[in-house]
C-alpha atoms as a PDB file:
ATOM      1  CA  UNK A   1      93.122 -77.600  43.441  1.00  0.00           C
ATOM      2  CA  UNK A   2      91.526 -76.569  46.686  1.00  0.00           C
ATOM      3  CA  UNK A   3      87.935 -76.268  47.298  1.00  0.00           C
ATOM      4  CA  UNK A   4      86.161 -72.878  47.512  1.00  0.00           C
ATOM      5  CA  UNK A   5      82.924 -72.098  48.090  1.00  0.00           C
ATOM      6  CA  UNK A   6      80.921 -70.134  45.715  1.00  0.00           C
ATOM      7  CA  UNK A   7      78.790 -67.110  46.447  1.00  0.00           C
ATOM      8  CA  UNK A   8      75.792 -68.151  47.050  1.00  0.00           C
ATOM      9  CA  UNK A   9      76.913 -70.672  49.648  1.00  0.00           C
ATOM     10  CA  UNK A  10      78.811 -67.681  51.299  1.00  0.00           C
ATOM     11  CA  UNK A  11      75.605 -66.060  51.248  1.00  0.00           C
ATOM     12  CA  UNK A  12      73.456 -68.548  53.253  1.00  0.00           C
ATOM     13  CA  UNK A  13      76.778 -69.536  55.606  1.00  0.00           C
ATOM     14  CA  UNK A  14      76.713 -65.663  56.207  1.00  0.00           C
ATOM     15  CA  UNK A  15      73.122 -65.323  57.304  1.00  0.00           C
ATOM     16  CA  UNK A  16      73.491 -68.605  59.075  1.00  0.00           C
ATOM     17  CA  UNK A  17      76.347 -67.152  61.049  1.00  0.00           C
ATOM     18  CA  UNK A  18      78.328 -70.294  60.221  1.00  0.00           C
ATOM     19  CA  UNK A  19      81.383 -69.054  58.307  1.00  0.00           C
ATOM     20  CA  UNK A  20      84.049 -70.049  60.547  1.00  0.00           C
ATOM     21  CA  UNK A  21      82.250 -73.830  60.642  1.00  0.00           C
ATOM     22  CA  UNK A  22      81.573 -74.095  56.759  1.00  0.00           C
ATOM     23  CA  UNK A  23      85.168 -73.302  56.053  1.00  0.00           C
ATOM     24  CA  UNK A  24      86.603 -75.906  58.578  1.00  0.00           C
ATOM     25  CA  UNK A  25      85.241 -78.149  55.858  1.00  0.00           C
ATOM     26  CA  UNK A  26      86.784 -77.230  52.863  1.00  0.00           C
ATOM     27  CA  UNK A  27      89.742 -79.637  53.074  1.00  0.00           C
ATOM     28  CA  UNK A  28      87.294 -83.117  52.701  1.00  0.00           C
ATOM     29  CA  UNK A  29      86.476 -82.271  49.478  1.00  0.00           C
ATOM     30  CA  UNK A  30      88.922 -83.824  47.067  1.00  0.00           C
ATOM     31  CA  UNK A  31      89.449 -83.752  43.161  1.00  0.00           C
ATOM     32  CA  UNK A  32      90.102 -87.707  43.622  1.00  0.00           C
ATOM     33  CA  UNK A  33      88.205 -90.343  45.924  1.00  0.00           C
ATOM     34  CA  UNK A  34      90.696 -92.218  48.556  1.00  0.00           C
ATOM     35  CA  UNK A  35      91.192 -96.035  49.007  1.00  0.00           C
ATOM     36  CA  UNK A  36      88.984 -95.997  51.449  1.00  0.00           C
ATOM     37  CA  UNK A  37      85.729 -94.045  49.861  1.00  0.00           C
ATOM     38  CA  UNK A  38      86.438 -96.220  46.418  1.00  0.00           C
ATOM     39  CA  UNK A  39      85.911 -99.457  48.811  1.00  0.00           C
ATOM     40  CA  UNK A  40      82.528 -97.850  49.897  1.00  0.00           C
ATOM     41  CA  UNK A  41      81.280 -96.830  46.649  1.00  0.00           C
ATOM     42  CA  UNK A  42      82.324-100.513  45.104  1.00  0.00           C
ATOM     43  CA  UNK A  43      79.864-102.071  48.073  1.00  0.00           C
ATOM     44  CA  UNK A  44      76.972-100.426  46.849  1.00  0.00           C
ATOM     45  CA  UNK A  45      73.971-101.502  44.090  1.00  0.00           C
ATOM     46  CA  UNK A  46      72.514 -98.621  43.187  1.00  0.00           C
ATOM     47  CA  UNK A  47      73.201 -94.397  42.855  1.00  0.00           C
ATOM     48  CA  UNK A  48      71.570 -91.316  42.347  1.00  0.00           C
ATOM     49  CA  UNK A  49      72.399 -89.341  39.825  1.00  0.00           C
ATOM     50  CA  UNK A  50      71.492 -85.532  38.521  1.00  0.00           C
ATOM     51  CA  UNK A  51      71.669 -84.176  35.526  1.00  0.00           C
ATOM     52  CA  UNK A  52      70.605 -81.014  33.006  1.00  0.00           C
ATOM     53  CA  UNK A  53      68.264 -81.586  29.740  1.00  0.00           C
ATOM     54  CA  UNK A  54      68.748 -79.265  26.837  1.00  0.00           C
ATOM     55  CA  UNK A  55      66.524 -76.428  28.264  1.00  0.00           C
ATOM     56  CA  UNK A  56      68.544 -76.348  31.441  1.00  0.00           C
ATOM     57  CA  UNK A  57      66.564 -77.802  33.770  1.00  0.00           C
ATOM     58  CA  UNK A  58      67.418 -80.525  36.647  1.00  0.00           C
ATOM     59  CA  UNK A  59      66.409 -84.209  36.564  1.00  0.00           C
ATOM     60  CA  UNK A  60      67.495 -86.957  39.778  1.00  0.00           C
ATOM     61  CA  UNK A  61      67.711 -90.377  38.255  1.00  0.00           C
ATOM     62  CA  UNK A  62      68.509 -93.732  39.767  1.00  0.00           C
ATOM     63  CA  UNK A  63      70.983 -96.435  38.283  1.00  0.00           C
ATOM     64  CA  UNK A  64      70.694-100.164  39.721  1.00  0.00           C
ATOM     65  CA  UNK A  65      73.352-102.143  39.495  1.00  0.00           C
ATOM     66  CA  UNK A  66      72.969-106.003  38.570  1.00  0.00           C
ATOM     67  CA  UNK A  67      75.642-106.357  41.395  1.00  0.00           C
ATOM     68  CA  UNK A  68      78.152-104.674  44.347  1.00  0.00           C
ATOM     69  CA  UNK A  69      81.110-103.615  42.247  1.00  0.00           C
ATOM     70  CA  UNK A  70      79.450-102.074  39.263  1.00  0.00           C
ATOM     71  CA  UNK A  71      80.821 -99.386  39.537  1.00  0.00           C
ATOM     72  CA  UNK A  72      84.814 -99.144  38.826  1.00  0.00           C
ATOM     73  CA  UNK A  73      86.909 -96.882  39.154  1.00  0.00           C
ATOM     74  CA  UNK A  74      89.950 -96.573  35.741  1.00  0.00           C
ATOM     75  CA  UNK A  75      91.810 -94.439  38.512  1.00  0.00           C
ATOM     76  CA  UNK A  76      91.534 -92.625  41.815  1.00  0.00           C
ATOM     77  CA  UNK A  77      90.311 -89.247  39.410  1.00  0.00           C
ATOM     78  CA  UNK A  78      87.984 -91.193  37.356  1.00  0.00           C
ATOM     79  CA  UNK A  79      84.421 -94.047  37.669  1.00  0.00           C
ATOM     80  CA  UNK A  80      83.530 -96.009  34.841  1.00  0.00           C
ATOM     81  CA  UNK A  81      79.938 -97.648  34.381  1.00  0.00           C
ATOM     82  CA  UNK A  82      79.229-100.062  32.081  1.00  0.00           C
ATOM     83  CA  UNK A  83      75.704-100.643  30.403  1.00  0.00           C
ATOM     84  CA  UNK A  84      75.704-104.017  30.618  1.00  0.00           C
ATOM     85  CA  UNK A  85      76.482-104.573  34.550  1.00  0.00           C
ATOM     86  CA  UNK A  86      73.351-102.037  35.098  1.00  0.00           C
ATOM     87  CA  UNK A  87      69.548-102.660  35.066  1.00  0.00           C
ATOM     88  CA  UNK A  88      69.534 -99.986  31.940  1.00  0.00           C
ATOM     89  CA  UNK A  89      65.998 -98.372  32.070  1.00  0.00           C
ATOM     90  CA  UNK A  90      66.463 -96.856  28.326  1.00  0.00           C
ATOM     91  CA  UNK A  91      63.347 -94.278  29.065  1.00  0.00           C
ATOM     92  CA  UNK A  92      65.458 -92.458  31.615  1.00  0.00           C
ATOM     93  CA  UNK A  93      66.429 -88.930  30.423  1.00  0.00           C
ATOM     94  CA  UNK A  94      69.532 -89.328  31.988  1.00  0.00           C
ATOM     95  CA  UNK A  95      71.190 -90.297  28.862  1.00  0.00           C
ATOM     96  CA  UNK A  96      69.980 -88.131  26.604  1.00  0.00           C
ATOM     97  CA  UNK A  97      71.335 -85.371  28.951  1.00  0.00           C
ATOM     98  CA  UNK A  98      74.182 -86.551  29.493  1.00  0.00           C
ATOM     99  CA  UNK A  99      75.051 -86.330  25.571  1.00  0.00           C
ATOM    100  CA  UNK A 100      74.401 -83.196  25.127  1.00  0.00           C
ATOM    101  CA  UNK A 101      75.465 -81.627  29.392  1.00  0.00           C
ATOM    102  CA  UNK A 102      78.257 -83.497  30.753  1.00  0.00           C
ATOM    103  CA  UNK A 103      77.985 -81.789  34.118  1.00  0.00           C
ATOM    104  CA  UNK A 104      76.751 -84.499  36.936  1.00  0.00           C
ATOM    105  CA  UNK A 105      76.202 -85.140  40.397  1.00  0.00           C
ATOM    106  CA  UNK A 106      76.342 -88.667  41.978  1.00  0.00           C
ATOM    107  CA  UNK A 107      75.144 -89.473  45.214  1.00  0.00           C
ATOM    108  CA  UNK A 108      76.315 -93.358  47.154  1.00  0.00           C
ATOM    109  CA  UNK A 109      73.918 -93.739  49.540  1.00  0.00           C
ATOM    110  CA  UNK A 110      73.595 -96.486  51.694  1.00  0.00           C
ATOM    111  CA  UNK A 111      70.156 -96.757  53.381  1.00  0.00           C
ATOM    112  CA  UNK A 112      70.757 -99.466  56.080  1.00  0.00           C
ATOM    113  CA  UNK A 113      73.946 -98.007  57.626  1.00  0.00           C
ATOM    114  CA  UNK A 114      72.817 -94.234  57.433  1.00  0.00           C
ATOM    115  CA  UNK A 115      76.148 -93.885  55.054  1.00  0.00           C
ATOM    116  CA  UNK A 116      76.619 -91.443  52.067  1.00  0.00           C
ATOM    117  CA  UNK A 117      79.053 -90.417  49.817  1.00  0.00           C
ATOM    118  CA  UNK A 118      78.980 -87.627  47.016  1.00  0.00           C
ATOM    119  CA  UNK A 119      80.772 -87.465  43.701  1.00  0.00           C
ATOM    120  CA  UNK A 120      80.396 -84.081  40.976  1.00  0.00           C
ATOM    121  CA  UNK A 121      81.816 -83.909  37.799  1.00  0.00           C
ATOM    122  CA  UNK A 122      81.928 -84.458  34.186  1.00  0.00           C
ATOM    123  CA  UNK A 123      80.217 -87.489  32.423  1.00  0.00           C
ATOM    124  CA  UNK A 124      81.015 -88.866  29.049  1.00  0.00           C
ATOM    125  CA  UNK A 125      78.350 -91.235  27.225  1.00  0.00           C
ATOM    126  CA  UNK A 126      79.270 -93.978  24.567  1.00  0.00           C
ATOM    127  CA  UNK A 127      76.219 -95.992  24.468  1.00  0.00           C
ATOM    128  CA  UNK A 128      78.583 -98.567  26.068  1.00  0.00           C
ATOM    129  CA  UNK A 129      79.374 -96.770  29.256  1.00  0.00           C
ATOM    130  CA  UNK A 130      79.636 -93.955  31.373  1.00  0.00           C
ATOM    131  CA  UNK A 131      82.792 -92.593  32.644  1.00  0.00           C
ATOM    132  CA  UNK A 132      82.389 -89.572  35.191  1.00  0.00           C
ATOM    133  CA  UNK A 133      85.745 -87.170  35.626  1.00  0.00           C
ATOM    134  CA  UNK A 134      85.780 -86.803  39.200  1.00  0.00           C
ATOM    135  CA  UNK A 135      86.130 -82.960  40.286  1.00  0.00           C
ATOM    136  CA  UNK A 136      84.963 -82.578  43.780  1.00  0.00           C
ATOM    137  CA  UNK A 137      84.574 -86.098  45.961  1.00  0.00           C
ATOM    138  CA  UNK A 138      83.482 -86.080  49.733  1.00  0.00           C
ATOM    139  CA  UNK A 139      81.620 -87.345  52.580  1.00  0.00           C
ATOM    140  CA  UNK A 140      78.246 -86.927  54.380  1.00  0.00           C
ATOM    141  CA  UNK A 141      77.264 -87.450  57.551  1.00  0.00           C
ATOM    142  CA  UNK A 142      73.809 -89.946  58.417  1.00  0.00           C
ATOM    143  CA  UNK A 143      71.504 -87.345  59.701  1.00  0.00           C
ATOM    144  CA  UNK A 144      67.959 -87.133  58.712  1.00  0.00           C
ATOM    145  CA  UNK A 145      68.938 -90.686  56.513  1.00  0.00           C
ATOM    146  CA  UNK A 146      65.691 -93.292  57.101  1.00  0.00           C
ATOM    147  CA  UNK A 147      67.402 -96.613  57.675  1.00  0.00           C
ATOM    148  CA  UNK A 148      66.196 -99.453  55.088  1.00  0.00           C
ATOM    149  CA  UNK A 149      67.019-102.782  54.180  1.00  0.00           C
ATOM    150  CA  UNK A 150      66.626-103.870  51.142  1.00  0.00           C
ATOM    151  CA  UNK A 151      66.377-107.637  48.471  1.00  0.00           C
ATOM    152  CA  UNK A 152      66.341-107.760  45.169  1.00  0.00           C
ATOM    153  CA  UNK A 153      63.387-109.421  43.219  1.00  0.00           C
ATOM    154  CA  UNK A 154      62.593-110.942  40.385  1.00  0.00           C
ATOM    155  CA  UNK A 155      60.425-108.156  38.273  1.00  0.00           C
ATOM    156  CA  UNK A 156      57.743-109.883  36.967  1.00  0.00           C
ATOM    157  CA  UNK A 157      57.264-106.758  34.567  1.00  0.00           C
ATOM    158  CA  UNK A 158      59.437-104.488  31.960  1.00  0.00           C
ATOM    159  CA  UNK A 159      60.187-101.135  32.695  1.00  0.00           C
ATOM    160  CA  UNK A 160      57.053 -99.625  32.031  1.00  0.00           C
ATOM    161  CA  UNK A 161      57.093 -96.336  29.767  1.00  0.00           C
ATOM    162  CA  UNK A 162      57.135 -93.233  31.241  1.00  0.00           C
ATOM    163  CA  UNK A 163      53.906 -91.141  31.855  1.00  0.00           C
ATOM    164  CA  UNK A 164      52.783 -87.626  33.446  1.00  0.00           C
ATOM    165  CA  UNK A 165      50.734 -87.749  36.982  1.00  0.00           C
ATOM    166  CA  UNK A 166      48.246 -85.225  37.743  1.00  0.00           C
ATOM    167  CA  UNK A 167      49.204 -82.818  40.698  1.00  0.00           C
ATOM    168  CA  UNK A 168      46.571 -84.533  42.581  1.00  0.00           C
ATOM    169  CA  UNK A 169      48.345 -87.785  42.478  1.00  0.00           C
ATOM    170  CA  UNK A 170      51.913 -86.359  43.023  1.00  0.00           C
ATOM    171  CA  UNK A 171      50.697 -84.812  46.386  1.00  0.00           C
ATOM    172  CA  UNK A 172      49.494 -87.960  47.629  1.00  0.00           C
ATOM    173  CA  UNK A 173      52.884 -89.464  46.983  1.00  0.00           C
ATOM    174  CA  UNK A 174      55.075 -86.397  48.078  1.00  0.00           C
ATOM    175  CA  UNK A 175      52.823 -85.741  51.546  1.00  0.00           C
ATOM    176  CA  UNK A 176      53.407 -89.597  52.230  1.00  0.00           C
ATOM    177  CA  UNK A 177      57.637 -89.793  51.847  1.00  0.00           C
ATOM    178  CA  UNK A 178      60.401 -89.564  54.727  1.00  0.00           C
ATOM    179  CA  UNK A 179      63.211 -88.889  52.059  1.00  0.00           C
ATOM    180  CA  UNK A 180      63.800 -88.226  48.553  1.00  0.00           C
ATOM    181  CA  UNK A 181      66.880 -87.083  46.826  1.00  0.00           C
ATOM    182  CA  UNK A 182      67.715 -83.414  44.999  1.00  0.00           C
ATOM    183  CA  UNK A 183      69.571 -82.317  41.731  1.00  0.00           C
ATOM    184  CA  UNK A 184      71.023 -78.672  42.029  1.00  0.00           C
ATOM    185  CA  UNK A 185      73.056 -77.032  39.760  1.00  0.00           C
ATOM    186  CA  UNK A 186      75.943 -74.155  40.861  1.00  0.00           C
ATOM    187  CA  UNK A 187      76.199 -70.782  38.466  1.00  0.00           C
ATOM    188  CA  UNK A 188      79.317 -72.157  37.348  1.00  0.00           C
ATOM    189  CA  UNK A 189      77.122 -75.192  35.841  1.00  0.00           C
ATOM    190  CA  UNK A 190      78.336 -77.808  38.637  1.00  0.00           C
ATOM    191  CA  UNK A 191      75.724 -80.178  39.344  1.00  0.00           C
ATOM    192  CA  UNK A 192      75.387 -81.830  42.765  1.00  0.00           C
ATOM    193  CA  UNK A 193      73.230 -84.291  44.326  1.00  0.00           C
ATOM    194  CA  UNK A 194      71.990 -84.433  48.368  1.00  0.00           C
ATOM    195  CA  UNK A 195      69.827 -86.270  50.665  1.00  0.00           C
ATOM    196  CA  UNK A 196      66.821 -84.629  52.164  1.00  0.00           C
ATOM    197  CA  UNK A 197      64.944 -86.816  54.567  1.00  0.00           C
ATOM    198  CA  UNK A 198      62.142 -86.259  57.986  1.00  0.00           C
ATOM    199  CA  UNK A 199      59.522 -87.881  59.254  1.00  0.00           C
ATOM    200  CA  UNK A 200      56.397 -89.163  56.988  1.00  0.00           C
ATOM    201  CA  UNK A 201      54.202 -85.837  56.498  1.00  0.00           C
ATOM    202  CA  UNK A 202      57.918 -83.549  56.481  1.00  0.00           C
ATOM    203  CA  UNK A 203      56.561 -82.539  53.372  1.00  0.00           C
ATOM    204  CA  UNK A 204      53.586 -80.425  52.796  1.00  0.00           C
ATOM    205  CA  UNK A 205      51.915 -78.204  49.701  1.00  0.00           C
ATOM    206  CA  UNK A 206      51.420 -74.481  50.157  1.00  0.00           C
ATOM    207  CA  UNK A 207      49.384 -75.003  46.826  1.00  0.00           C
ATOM    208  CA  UNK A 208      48.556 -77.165  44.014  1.00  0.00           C
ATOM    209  CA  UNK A 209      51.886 -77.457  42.582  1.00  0.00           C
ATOM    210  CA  UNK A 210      54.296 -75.953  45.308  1.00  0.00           C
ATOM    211  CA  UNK A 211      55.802 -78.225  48.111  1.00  0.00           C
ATOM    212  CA  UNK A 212      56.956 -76.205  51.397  1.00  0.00           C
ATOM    213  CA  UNK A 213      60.304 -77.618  52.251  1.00  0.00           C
ATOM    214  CA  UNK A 214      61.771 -77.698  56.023  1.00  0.00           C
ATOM    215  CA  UNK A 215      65.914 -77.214  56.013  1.00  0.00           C
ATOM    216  CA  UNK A 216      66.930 -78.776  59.146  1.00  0.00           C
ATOM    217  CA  UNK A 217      70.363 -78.510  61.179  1.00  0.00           C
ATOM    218  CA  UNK A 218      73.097 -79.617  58.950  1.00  0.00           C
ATOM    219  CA  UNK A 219      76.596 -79.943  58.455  1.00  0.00           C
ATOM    220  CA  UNK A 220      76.726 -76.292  57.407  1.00  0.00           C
ATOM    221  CA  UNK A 221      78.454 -76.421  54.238  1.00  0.00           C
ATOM    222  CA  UNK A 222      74.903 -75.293  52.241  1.00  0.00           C
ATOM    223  CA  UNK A 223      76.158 -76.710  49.660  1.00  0.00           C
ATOM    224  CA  UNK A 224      72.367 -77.640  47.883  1.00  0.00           C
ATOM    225  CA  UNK A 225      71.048 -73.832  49.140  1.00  0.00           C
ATOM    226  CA  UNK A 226      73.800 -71.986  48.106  1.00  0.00           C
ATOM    227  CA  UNK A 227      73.359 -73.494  44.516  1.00  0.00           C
ATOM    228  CA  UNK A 228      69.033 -72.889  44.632  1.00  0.00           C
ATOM    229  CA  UNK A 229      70.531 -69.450  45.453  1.00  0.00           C
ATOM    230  CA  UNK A 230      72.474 -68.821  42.120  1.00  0.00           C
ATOM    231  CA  UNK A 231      70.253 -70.865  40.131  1.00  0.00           C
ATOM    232  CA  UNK A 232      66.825 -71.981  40.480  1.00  0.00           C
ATOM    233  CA  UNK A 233      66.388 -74.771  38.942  1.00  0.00           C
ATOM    234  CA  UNK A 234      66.383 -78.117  40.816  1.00  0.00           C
ATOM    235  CA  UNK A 235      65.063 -81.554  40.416  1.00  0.00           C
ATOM    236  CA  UNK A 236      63.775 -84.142  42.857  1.00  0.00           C
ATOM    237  CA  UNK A 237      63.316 -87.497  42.876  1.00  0.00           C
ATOM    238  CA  UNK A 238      60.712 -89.676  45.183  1.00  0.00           C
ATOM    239  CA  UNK A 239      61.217 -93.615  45.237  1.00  0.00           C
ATOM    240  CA  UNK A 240      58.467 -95.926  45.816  1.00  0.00           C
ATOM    241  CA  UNK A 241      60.420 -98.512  48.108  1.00  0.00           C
ATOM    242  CA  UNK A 242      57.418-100.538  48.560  1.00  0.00           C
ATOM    243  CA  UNK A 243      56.433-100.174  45.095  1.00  0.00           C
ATOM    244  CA  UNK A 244      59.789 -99.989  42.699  1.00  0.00           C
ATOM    245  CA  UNK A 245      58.391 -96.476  41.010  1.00  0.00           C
ATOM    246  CA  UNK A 246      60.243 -93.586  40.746  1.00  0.00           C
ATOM    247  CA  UNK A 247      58.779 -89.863  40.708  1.00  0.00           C
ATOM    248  CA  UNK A 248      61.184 -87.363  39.226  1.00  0.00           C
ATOM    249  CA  UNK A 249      59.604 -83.911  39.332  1.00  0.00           C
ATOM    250  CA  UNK A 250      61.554 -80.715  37.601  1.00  0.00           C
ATOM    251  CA  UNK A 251      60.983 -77.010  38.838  1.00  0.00           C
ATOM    252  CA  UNK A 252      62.225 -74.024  40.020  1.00  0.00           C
ATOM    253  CA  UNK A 253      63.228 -73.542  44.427  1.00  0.00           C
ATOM    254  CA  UNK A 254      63.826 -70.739  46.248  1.00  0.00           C
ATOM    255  CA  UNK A 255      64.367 -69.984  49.372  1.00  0.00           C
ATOM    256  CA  UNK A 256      63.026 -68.194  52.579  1.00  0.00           C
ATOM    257  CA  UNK A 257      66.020 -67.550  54.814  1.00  0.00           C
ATOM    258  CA  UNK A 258      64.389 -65.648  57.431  1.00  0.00           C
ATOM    259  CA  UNK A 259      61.711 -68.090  58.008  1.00  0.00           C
ATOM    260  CA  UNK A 260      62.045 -70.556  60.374  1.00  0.00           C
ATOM    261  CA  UNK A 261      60.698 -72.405  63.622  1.00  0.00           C
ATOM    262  CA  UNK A 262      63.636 -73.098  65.672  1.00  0.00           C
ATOM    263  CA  UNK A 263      61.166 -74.834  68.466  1.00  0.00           C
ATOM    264  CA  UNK A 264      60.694 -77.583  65.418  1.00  0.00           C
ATOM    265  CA  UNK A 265      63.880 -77.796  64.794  1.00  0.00           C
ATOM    266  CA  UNK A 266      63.863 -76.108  61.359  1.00  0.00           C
ATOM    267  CA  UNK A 267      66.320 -73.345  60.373  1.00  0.00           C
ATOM    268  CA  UNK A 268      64.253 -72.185  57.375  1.00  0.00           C
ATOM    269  CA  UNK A 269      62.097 -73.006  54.759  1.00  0.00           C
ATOM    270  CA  UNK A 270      62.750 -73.205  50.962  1.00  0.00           C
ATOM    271  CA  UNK A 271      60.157 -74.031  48.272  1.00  0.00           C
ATOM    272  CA  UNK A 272      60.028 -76.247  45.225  1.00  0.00           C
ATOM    273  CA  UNK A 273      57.638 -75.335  42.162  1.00  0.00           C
ATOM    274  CA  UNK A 274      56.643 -78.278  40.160  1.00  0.00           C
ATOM    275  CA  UNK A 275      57.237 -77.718  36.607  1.00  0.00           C
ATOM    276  CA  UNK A 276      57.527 -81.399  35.014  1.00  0.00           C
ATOM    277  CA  UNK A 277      57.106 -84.734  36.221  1.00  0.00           C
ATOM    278  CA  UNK A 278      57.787 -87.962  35.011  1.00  0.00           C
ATOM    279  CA  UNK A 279      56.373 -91.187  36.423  1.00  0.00           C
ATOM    280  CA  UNK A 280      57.956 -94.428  35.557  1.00  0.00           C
ATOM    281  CA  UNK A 281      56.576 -97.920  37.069  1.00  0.00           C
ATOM    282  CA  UNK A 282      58.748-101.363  37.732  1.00  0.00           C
ATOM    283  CA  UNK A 283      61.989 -99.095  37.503  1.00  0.00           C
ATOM    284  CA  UNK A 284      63.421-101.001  40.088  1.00  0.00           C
ATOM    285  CA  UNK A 285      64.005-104.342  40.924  1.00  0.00           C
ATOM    286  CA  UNK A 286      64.401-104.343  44.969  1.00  0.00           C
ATOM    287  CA  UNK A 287      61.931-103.789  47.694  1.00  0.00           C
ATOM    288  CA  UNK A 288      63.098-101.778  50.665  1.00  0.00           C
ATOM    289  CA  UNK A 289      61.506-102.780  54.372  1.00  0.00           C
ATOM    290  CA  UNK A 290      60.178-100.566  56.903  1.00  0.00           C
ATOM    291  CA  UNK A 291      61.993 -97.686  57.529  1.00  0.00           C
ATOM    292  CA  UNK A 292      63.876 -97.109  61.134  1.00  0.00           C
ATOM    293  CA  UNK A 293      63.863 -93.179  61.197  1.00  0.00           C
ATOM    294  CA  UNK A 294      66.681 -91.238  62.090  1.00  0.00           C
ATOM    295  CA  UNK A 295      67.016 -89.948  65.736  1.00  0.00           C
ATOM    296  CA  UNK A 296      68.091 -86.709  64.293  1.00  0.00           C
ATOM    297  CA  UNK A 297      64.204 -86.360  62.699  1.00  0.00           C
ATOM    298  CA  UNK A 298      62.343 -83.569  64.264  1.00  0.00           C
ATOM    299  CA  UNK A 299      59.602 -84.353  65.414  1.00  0.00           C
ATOM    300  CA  UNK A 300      56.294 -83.250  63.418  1.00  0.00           C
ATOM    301  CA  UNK A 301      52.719 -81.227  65.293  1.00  0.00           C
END
């Protein structure tokens, strides 16, 4: 089945003026992942993952593998995960979503080479493993990606349990980041996951609990706006490389597509109202160096 684009990324490719462009891309995005992407995604340790709790609202998770290759894949149409080749963090709300809203998005990213790959579809939970139905599979390009190398450690810790931060402390850690990674979810109730990165500061609060969002150049497809357009809802998720925390904060975006600053390299603005956060410590067992920022940053005044 081909790909087409819903309405609300019509909507922003319209006002954009980048029809023609967006629609060029259709044909990468695939109902199956090719030799070549499978190869990629088998390389890789870790993924992001989005999903939708019972009330309908977004959460970005992370999955570590204990090793390249934990992911498999049963057939070109269909990944398999099993628990026991992950580092399963059994506080993540992933799972319980997952049994009760199959619809996910998966994100391959690949810090140190600027590569990414994306992966929507339907997830299926045994307590044993997770199989994901792939129904739309494609490519991203490395702008705006921080590049990071990373080593696993030995965690001298558990998993901590999850806990709530004040707003206070979640705008130190959001005004700090370069990159973090987003949940949408389309009005047909596809979920998909993207990459949003900038230089340290990118980020910054228009109040207590609203973050002011740059949207910078990209490969037109709007695939992450055109969902915020149709629904709302979103979730992000902030990783402590230094630290091995994860921030996963749940709200509502919008978007201000007249808005921009075109001298800063930003297109237009949307907005992300925190809603609910959860704060988990020792999730992950790997510190990431010093980012090298992406050329394509623009830069901040």
């Amino acid at each position: 089945m081909s790909f087409q684009y819903s309405e609300g990324k019509k909507k922003v490719q319209k006002h954009a003026g980048v029809e023609y462009e967006a629609q060029r891309l259709t044909g990468m995005v695939k109902d199956y992942v090719a030799p070549h992407g499978q190869q990629f995604i088998q390389n890789q340790t870790f993924l992001i993952i989005s999903s939708v709790d019972e009330n309908g609202a977004l959460w970005t998770s992370i999955i570590k593998g204990n090793y390249e290759g934990f992911v498999r894949f049963s057939s070109p149409e269909k990944v398999e995960i099993e628990l026991d080749d992950i580092d399963f963090n059994p506080h993540d709300i992933l799972y319980r979503n997952i049994e009760k809203n199959a619809n996910v998005g998966v994100l391959f990213i690949e810090f140190a080479n600027r590569r990414r790959f994306r992966i929507n579809g339907k997830a299926h939970f045994d307590k044993s493993k997770i199989q994901i139905e792939i129904l739309q599979a494609f490519p991203n390009c490395p702008k705006y990606i921080q590049a990071r190398n990373y080593l696993n450690v030995d965690r001298d810790n558990k998993i901590l349990a999850p806990s709530e931060l004040d707003l206070s402390s979640i705008q130190k850690i959001v005004s700090k980041a370069d990159t973090f990674l987003m949940g949408t979810q389309a009005k047909n109730g596809g979920v998909d996951t993207s990459h949003r990165g900038g230089m340290k500061g990118f980020l910054e609060f228009i109040n207590e609990d609203t973050i002011s969002i740059p949207d910078y150049s990209g490969n037109n497809m709007f695939l992450s706006l055109g969902n915020i357009i149709e629904n709302p809802n979103a979730g992000l998720l902030f990783i402590g490389f230094e630290t091995g925390a994860t921030l996963q904060l749940s709200g509502k975006a919008y978007i201000e597509l007249d808005e921009n600053d075109f001298e800063r390299g930003i297109e237009r603005y949307w907005y992300f109202k925190i809603e609910k956060n959860i704060f988990t410590q020792n999730v992950l067992p790997m510190n990431w160096g010093m980012p090298h920022y992406s050329p394509f940053n623009p830069a901040l005044q």
